[in-house]
PDB file of N, CA and C in Angstrom:
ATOM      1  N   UNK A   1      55.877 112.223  87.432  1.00  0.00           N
ATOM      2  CA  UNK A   1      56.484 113.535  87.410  1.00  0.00           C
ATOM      3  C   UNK A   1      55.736 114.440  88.397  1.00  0.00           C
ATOM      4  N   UNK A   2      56.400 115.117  89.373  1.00  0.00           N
ATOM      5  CA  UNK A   2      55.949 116.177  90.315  1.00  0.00           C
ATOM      6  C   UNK A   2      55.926 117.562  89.607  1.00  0.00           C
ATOM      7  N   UNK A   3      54.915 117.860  90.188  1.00  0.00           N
ATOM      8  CA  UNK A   3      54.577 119.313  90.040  1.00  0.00           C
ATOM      9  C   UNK A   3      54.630 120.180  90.990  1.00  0.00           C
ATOM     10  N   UNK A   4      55.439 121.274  90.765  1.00  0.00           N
ATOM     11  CA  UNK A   4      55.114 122.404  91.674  1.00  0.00           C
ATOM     12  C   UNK A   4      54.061 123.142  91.805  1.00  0.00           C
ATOM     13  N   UNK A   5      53.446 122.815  92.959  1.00  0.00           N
ATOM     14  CA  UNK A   5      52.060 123.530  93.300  1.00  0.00           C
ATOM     15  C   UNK A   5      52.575 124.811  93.220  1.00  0.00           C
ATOM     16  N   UNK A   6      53.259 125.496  93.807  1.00  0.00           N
ATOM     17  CA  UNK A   6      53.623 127.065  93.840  1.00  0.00           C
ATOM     18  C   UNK A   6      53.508 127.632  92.320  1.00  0.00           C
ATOM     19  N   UNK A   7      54.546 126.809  91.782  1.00  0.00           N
ATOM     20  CA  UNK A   7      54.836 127.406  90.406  1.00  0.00           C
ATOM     21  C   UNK A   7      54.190 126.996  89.751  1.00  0.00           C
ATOM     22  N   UNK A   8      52.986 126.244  89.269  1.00  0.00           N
ATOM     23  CA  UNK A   8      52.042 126.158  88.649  1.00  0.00           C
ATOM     24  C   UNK A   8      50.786 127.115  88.987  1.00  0.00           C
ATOM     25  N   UNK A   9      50.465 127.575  90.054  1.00  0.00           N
ATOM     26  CA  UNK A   9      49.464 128.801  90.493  1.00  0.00           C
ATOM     27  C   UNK A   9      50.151 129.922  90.223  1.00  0.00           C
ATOM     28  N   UNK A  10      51.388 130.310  90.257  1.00  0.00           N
ATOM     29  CA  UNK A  10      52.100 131.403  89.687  1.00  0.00           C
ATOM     30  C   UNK A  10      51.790 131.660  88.133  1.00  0.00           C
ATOM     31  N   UNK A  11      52.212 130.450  87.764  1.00  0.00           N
ATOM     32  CA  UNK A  11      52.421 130.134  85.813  1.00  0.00           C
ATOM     33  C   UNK A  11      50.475 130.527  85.609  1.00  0.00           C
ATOM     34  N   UNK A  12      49.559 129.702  86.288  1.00  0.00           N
ATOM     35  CA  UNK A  12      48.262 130.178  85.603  1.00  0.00           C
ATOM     36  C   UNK A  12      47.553 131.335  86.100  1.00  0.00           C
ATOM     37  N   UNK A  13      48.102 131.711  87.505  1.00  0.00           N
ATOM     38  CA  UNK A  13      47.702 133.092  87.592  1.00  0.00           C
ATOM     39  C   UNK A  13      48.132 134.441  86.721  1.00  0.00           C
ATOM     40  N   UNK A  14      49.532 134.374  86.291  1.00  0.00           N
ATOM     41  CA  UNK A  14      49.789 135.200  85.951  1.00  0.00           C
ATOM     42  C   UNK A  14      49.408 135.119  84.177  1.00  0.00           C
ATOM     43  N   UNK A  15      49.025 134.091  83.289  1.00  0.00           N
ATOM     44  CA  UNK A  15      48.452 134.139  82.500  1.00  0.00           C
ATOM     45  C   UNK A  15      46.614 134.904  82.850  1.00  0.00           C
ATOM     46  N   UNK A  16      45.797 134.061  83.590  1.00  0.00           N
ATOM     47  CA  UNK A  16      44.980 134.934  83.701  1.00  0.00           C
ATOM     48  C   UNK A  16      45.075 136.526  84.144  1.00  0.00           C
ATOM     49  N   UNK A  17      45.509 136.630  84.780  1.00  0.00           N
ATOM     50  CA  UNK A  17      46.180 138.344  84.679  1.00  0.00           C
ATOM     51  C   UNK A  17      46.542 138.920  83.352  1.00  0.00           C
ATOM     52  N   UNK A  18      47.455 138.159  82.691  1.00  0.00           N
ATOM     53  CA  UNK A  18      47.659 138.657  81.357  1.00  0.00           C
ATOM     54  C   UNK A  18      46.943 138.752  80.794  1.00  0.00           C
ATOM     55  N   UNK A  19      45.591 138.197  80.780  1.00  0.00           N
ATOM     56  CA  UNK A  19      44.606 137.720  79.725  1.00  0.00           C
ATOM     57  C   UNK A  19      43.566 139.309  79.952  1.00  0.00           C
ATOM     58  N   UNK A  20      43.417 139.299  81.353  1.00  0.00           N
ATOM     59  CA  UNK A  20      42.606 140.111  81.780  1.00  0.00           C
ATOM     60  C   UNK A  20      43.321 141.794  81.512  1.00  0.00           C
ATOM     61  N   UNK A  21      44.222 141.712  81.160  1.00  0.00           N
ATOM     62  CA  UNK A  21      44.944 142.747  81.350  1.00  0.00           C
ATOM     63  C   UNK A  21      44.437 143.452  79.800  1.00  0.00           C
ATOM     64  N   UNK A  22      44.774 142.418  78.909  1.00  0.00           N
ATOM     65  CA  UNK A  22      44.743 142.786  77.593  1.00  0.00           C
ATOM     66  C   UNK A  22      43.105 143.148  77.246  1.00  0.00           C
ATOM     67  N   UNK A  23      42.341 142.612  78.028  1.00  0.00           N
ATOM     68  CA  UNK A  23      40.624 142.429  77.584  1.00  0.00           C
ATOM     69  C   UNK A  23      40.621 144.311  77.920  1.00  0.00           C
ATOM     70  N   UNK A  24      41.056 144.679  79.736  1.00  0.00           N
ATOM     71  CA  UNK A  24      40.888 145.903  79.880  1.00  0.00           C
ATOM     72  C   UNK A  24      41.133 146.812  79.404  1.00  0.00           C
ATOM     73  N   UNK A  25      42.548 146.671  78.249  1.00  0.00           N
ATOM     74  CA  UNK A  25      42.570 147.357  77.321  1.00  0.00           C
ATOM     75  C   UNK A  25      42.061 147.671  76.283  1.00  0.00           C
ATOM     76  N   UNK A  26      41.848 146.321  75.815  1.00  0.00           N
ATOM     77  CA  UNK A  26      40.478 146.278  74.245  1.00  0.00           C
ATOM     78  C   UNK A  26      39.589 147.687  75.119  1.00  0.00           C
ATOM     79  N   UNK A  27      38.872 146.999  76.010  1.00  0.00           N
ATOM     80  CA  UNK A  27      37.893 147.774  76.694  1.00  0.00           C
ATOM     81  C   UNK A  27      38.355 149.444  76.845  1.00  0.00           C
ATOM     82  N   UNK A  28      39.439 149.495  77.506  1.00  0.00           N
ATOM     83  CA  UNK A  28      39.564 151.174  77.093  1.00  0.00           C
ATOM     84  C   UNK A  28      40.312 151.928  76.203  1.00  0.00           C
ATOM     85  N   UNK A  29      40.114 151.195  74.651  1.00  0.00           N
ATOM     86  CA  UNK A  29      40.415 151.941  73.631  1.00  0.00           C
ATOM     87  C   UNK A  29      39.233 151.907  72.709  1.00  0.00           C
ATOM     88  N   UNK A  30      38.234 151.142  73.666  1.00  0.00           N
ATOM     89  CA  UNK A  30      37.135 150.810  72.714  1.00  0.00           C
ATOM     90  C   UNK A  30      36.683 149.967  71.664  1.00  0.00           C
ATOM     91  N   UNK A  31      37.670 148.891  71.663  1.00  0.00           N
ATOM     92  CA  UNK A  31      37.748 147.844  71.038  1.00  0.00           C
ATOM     93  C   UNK A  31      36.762 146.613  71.891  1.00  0.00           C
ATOM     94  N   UNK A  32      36.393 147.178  72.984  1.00  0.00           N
ATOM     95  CA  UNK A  32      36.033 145.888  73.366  1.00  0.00           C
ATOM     96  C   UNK A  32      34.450 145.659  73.089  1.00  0.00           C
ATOM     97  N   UNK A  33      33.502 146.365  72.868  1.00  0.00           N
ATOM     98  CA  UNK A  33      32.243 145.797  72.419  1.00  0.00           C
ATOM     99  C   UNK A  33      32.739 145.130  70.824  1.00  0.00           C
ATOM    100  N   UNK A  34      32.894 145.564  70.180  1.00  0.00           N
ATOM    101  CA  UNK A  34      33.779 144.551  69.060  1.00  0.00           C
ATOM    102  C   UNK A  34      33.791 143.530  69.401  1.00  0.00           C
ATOM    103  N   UNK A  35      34.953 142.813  69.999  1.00  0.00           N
ATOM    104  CA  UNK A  35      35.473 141.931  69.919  1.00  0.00           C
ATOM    105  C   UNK A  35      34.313 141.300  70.429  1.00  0.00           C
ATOM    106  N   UNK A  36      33.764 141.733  71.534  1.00  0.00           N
ATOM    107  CA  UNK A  36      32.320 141.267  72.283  1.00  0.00           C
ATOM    108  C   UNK A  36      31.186 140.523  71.295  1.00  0.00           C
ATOM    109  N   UNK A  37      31.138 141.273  69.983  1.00  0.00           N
ATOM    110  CA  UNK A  37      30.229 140.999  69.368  1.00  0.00           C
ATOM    111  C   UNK A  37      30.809 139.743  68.274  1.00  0.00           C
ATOM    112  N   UNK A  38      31.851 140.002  68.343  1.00  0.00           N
ATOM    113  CA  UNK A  38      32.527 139.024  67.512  1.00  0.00           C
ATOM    114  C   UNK A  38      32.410 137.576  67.876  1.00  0.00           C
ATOM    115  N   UNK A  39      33.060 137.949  69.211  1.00  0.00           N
ATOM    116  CA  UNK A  39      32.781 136.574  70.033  1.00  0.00           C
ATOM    117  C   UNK A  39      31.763 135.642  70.428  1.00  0.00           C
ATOM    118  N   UNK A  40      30.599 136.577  70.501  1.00  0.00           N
ATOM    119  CA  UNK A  40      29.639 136.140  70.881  1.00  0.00           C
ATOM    120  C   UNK A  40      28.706 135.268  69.148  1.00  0.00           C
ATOM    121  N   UNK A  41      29.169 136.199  68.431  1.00  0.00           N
ATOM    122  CA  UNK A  41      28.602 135.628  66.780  1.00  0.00           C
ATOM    123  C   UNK A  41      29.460 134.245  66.999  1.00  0.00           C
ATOM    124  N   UNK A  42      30.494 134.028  67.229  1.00  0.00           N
ATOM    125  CA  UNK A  42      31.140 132.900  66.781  1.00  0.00           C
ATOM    126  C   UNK A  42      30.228 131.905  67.679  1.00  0.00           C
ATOM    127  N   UNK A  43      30.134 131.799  68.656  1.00  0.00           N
ATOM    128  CA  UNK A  43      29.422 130.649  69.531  1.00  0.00           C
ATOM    129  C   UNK A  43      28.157 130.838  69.036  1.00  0.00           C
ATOM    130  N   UNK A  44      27.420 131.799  67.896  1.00  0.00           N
ATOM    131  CA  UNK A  44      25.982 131.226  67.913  1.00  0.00           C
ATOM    132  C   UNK A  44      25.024 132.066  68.442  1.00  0.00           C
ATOM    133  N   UNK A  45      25.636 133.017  69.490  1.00  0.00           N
ATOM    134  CA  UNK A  45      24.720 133.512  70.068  1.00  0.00           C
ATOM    135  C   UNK A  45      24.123 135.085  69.298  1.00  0.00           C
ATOM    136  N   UNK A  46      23.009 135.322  70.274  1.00  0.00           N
ATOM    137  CA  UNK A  46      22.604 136.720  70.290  1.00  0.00           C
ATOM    138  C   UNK A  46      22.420 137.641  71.415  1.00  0.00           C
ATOM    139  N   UNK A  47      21.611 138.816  71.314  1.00  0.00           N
ATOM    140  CA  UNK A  47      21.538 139.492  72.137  1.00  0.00           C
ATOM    141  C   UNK A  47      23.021 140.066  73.346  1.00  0.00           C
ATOM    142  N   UNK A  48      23.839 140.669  72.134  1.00  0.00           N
ATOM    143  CA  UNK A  48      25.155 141.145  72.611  1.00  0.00           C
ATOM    144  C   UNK A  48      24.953 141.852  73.871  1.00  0.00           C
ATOM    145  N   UNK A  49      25.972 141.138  74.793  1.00  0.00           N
ATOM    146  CA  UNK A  49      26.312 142.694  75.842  1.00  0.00           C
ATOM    147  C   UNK A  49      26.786 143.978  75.632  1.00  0.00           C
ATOM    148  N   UNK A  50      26.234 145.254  76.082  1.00  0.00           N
ATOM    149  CA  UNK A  50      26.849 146.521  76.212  1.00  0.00           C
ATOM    150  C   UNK A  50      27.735 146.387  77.002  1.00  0.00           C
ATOM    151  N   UNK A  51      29.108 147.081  76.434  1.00  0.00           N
ATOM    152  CA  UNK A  51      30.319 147.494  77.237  1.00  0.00           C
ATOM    153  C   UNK A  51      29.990 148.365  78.377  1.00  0.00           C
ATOM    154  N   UNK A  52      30.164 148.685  79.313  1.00  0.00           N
ATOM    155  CA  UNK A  52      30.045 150.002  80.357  1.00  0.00           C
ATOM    156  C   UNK A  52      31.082 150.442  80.421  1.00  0.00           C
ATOM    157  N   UNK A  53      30.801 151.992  80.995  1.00  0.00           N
ATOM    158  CA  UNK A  53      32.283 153.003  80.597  1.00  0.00           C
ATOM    159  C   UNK A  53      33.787 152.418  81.473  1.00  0.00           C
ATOM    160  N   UNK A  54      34.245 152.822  80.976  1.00  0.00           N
ATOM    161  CA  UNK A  54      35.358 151.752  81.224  1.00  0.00           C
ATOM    162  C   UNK A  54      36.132 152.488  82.822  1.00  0.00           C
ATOM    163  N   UNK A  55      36.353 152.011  83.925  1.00  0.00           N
ATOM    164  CA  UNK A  55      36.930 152.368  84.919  1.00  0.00           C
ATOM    165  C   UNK A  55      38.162 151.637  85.626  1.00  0.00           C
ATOM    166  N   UNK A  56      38.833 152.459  86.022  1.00  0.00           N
ATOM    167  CA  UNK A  56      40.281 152.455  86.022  1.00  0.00           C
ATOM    168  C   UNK A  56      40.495 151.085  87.497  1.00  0.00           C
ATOM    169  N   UNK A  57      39.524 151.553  88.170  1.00  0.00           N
ATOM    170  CA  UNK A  57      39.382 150.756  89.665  1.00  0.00           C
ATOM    171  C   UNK A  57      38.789 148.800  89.254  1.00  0.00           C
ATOM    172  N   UNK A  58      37.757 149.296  88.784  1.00  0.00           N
ATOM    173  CA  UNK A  58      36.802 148.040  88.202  1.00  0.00           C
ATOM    174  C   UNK A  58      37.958 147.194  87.421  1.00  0.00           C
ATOM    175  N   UNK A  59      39.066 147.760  86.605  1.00  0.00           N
ATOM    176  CA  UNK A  59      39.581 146.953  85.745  1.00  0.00           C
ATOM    177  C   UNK A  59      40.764 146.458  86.741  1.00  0.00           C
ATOM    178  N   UNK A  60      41.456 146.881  87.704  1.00  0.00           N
ATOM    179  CA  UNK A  60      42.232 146.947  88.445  1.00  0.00           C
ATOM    180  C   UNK A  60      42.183 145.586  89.298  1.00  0.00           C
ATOM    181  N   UNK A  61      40.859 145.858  90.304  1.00  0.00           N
ATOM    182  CA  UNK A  61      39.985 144.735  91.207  1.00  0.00           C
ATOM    183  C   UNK A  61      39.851 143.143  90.006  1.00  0.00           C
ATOM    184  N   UNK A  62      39.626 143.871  88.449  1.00  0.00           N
ATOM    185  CA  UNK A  62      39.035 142.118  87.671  1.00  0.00           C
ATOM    186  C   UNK A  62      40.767 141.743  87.643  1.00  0.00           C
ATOM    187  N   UNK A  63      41.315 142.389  87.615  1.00  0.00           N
ATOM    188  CA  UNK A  63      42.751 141.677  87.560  1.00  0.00           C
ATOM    189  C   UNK A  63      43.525 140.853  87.976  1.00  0.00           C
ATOM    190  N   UNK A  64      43.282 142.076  89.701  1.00  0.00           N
ATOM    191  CA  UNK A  64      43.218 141.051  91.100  1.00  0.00           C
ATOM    192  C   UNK A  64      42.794 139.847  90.956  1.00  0.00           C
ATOM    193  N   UNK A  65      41.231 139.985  90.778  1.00  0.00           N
ATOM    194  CA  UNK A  65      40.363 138.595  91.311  1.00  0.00           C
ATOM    195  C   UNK A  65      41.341 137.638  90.147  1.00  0.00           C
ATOM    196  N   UNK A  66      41.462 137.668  88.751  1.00  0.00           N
ATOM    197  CA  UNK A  66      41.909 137.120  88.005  1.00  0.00           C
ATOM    198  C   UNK A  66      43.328 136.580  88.428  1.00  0.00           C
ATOM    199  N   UNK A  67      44.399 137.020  88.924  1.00  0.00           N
ATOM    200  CA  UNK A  67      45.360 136.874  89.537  1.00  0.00           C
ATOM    201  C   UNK A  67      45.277 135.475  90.776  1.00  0.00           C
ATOM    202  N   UNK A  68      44.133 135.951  91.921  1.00  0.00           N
ATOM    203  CA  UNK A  68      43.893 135.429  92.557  1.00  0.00           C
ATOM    204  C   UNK A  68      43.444 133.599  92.326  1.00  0.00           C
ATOM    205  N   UNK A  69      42.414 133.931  91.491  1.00  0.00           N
ATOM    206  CA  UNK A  69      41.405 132.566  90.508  1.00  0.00           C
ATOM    207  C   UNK A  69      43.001 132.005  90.272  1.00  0.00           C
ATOM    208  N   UNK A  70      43.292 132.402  89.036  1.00  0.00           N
ATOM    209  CA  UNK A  70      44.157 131.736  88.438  1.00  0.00           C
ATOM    210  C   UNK A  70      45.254 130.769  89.117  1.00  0.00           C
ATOM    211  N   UNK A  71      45.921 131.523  90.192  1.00  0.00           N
ATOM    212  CA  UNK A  71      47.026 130.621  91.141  1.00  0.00           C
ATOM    213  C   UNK A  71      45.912 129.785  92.356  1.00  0.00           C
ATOM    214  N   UNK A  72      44.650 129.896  92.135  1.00  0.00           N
ATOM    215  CA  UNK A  72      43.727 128.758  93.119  1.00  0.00           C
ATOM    216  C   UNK A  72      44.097 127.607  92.012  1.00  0.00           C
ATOM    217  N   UNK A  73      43.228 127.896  90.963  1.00  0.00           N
ATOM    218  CA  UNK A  73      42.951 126.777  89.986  1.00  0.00           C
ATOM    219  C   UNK A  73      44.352 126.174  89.453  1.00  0.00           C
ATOM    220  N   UNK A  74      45.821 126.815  89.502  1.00  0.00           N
ATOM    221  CA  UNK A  74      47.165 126.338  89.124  1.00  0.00           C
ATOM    222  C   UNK A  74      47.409 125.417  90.402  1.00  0.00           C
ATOM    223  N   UNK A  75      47.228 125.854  91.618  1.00  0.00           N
ATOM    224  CA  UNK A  75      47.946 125.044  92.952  1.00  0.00           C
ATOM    225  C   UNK A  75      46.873 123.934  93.116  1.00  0.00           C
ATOM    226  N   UNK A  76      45.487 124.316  92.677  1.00  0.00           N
ATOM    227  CA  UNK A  76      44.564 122.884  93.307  1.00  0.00           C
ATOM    228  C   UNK A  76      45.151 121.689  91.712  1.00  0.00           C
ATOM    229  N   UNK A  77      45.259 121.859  91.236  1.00  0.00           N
ATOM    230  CA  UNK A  77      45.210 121.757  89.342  1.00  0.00           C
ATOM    231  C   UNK A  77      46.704 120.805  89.918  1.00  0.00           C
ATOM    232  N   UNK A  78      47.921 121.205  90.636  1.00  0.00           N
ATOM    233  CA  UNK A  78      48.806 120.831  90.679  1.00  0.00           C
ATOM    234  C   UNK A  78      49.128 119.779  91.555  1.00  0.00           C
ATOM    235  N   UNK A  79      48.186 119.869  92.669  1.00  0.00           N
ATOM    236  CA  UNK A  79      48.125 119.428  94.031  1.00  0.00           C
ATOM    237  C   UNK A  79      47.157 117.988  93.782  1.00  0.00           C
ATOM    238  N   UNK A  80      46.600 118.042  92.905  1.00  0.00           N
ATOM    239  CA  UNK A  80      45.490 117.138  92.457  1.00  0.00           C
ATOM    240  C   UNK A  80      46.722 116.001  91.588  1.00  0.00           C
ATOM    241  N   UNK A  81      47.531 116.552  90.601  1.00  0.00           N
ATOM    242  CA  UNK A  81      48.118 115.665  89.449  1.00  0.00           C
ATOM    243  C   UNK A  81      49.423 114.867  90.500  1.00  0.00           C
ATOM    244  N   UNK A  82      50.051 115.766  91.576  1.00  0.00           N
ATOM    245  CA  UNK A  82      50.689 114.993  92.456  1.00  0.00           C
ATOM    246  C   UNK A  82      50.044 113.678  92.967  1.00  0.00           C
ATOM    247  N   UNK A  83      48.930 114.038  93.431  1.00  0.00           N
ATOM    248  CA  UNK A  83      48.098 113.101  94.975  1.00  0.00           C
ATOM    249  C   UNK A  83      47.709 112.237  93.776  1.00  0.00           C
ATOM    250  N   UNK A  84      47.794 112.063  92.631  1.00  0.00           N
ATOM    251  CA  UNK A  84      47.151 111.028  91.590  1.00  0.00           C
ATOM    252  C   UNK A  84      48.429 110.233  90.450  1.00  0.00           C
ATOM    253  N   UNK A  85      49.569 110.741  90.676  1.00  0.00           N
ATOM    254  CA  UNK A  85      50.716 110.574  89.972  1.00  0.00           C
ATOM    255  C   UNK A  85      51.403 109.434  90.861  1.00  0.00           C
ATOM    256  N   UNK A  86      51.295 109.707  92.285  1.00  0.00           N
ATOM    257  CA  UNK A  86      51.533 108.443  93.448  1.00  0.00           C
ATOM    258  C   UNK A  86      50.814 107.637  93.321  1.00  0.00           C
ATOM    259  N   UNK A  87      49.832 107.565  92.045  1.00  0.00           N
ATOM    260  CA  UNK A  87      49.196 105.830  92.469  1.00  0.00           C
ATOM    261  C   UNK A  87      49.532 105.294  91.158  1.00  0.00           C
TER     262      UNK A  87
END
């Protein structure tokens, strides 16, 4: 079965976007050291991160990059299951 490289970097970019989208919100309603601490209890850990004040640009740019990441890792992710599906 072939995969569309396009539409598989579309499909996981735009989930990471989504993902990131929703975190920036936790983050500017103030939900997000919460969840931070939550998360971090579940794996075990300590020494929680502080949230920093939340900015409109900073969340904008992690979106981007997230956008960006996501349709690398969908088209290589896709491009890989092709070139290995031919043998």
């Amino acid at each position: 079965m072939k995969i569309n490289s396009n539409t598989a970097g579309l499909s996981l970019g735009s989930l990471f976007g989504i993902m990131h989208l929703v975190w920036i919100a936790l983050v500017g309603v103030g939900a997000g050291q919460p969840v931070a601490n939550w998360s971090y209890g579940m794996h075990f850990m300590s020494g929680m991160p502080q949230m920093m004040g939340f900015g409109l640009g900073t969340g904008i740019f992690g979106i981007i990059l997230a956008l960006v990441a996501g349709y690398i890792i969908g088209y290589a992710f896709a491009a890989l299951w092709n070139y290995f599906d031919k043998k």
